[in-house]
C-alpha atoms as a PDB file:
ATOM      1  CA  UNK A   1       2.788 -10.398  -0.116  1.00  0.00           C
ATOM      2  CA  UNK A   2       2.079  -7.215  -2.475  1.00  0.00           C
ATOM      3  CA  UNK A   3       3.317  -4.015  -0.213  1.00  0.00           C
ATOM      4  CA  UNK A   4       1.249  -0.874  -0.033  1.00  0.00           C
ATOM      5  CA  UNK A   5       3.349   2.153   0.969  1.00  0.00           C
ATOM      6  CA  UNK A   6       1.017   5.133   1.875  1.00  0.00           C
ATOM      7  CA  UNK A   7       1.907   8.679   0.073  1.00  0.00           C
ATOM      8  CA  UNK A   8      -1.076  10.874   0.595  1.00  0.00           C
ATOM      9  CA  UNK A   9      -4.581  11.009   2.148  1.00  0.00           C
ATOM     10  CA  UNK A  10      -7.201  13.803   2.593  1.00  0.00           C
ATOM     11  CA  UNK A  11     -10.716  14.383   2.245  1.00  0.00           C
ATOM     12  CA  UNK A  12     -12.708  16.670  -0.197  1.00  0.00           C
ATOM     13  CA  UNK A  13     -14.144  19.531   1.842  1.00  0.00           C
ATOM     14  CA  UNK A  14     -17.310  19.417  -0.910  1.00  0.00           C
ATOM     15  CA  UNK A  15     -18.801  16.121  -0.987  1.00  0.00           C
ATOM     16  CA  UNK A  16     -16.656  14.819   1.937  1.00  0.00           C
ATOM     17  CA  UNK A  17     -15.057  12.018  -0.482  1.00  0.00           C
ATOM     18  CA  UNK A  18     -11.581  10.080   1.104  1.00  0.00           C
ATOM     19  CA  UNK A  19      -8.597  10.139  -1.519  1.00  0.00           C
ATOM     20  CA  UNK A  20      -5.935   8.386  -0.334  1.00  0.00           C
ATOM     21  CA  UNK A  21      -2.751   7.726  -2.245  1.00  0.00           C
ATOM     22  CA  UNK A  22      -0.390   4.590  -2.026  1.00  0.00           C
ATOM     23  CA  UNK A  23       2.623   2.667  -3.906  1.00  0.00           C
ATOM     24  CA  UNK A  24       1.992  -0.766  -4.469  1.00  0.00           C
ATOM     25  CA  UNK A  25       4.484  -2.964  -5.754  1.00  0.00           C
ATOM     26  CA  UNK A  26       3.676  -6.368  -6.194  1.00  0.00           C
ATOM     27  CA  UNK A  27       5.443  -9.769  -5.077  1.00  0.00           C
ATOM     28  CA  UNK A  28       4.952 -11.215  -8.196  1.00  0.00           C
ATOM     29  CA  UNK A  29       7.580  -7.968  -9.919  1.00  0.00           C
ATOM     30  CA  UNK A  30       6.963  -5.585 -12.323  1.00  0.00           C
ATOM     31  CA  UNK A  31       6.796  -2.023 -12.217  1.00  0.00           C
ATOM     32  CA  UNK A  32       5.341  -0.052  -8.841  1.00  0.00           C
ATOM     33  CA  UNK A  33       2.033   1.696  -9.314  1.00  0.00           C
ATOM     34  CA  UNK A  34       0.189   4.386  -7.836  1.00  0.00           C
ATOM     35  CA  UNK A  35      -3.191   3.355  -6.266  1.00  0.00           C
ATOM     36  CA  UNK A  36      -5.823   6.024  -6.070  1.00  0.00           C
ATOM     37  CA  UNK A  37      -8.437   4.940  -3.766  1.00  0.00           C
ATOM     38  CA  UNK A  38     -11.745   7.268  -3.394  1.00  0.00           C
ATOM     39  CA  UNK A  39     -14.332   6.573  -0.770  1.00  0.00           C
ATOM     40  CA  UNK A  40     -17.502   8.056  -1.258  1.00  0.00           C
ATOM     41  CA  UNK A  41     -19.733   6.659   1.705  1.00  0.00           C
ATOM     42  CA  UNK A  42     -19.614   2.973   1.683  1.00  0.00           C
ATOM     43  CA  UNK A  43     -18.720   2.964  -2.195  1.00  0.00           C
ATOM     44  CA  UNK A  44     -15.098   2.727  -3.198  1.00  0.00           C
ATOM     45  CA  UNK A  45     -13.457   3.608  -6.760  1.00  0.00           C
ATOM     46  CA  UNK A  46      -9.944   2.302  -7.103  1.00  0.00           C
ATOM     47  CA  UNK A  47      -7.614   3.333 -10.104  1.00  0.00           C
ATOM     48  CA  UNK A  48      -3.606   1.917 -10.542  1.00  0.00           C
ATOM     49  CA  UNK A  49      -1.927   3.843 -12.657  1.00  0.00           C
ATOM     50  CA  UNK A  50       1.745   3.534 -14.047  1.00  0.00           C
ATOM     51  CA  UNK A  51       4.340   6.483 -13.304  1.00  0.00           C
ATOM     52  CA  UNK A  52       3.321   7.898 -17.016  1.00  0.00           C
ATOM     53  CA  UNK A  53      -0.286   8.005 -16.440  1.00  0.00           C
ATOM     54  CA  UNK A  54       0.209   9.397 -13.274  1.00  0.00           C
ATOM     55  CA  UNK A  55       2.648  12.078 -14.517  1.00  0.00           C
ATOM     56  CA  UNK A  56      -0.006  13.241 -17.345  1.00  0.00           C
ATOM     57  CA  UNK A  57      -2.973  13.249 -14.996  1.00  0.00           C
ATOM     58  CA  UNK A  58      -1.445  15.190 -12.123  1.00  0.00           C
ATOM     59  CA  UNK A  59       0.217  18.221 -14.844  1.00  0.00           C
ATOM     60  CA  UNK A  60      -3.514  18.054 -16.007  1.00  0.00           C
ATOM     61  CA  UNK A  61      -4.858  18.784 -12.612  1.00  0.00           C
ATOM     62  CA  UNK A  62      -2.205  21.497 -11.956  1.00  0.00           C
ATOM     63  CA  UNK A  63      -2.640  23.187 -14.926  1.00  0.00           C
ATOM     64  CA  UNK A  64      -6.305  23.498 -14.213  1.00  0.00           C
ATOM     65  CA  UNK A  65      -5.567  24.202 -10.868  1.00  0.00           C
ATOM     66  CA  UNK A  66      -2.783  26.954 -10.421  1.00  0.00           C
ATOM     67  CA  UNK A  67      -5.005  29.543 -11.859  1.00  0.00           C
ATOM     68  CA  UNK A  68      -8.343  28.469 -10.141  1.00  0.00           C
ATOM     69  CA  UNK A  69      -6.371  29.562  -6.730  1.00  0.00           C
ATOM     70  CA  UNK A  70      -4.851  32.615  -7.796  1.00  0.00           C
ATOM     71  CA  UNK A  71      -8.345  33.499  -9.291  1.00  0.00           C
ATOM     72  CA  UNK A  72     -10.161  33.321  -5.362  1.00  0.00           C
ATOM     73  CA  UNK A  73      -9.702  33.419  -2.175  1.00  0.00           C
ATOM     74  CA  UNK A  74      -8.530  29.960  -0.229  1.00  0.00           C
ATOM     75  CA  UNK A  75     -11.063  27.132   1.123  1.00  0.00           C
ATOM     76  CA  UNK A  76     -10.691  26.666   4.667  1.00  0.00           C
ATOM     77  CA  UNK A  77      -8.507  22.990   4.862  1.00  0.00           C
ATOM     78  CA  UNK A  78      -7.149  23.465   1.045  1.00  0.00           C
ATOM     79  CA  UNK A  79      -3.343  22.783   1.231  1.00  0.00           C
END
Protein backbone atom coordinates (compact mmCIF):
# COMPACT_ATOMS: atom_id res chain seq x y z
CA UNK A 1 0.00 0.00 0.00
CA UNK A 2 1.45 3.52 -1.29
CA UNK A 3 2.00 5.69 2.15
CA UNK A 4 0.98 9.31 2.33
CA UNK A 5 2.85 11.19 5.07
CA UNK A 6 1.19 14.65 5.68
CA UNK A 7 3.72 17.84 5.70
CA UNK A 8 1.55 20.88 5.44
CA UNK A 9 -2.09 22.06 5.16
CA UNK A 10 -3.78 25.53 5.19
CA UNK A 11 -6.30 27.39 3.46
CA UNK A 12 -6.05 30.57 1.23
CA UNK A 13 -7.63 33.44 3.15
CA UNK A 14 -8.73 34.88 -0.63
CA UNK A 15 -10.68 32.41 -2.41
CA UNK A 16 -10.83 30.01 0.60
CA UNK A 17 -8.90 27.19 -1.54
CA UNK A 18 -7.41 23.91 0.78
CA UNK A 19 -3.57 23.25 -0.01
CA UNK A 20 -2.47 20.50 1.66
CA UNK A 21 0.98 19.00 1.33
CA UNK A 22 2.02 15.22 1.62
CA UNK A 23 5.01 12.62 0.85
CA UNK A 24 3.99 9.77 -0.98
CA UNK A 25 6.17 7.02 -1.58
CA UNK A 26 4.95 4.25 -3.38
CA UNK A 27 4.97 0.32 -2.70
CA UNK A 28 5.90 -0.39 -5.97
CA UNK A 29 9.73 1.88 -5.18
CA UNK A 30 11.09 4.64 -6.72
CA UNK A 31 11.74 7.96 -5.59
CA UNK A 32 9.22 9.83 -2.85
CA UNK A 33 7.21 12.71 -4.22
CA UNK A 34 5.57 15.65 -3.00
CA UNK A 35 1.74 15.71 -3.58
CA UNK A 36 0.15 19.10 -3.80
CA UNK A 37 -3.47 18.73 -3.42
CA UNK A 38 -5.79 22.03 -3.91
CA UNK A 39 -9.46 21.96 -3.14
CA UNK A 40 -11.40 24.55 -4.55
CA UNK A 41 -15.13 23.66 -3.55
CA UNK A 42 -15.90 20.23 -4.66
CA UNK A 43 -13.10 20.45 -7.48
CA UNK A 44 -9.68 19.05 -6.71
CA UNK A 45 -6.23 19.77 -8.64
CA UNK A 46 -3.52 17.33 -7.71
CA UNK A 47 0.23 17.86 -8.81
CA UNK A 48 3.37 15.15 -7.77
CA UNK A 49 6.32 16.61 -8.15
CA UNK A 50 9.97 15.18 -7.71
CA UNK A 51 12.37 16.84 -4.98
CA UNK A 52 13.88 19.04 -8.09
CA UNK A 53 10.67 20.38 -9.24
CA UNK A 54 9.70 21.03 -5.95
CA UNK A 55 12.98 22.78 -5.02
CA UNK A 56 12.63 25.22 -8.23
CA UNK A 57 8.97 25.98 -7.64
CA UNK A 58 9.12 26.80 -3.95
CA UNK A 59 12.65 29.37 -4.50
CA UNK A 60 10.22 30.74 -7.24
CA UNK A 61 7.48 31.42 -4.81
CA UNK A 62 9.92 32.85 -2.19
CA UNK A 63 11.57 34.99 -4.33
CA UNK A 64 8.29 36.51 -5.33
CA UNK A 65 7.26 36.41 -2.00
CA UNK A 66 9.92 37.86 0.52
CA UNK A 67 9.52 41.26 -0.89
CA UNK A 68 5.64 41.25 -1.34
CA UNK A 69 5.66 41.05 2.74
CA UNK A 70 8.19 43.45 3.51
CA UNK A 71 6.37 45.76 0.93
CA UNK A 72 2.75 45.70 3.31
CA UNK A 73 1.43 45.16 6.19
CA UNK A 74 0.51 41.28 7.27
CA UNK A 75 -2.94 39.41 6.35
CA UNK A 76 -4.66 38.34 9.32
CA UNK A 77 -3.87 34.13 9.34
CA UNK A 78 -0.61 34.62 6.94
CA UNK A 79 2.21 32.57 8.64
Amino acid sequence: MDQFTPIARFTVPWGQQEIELQEVSFDSGGVPLLRVRIREGRRFTIFDIDAATAHSWGAAMQGWATPQLSARPAVPGEN
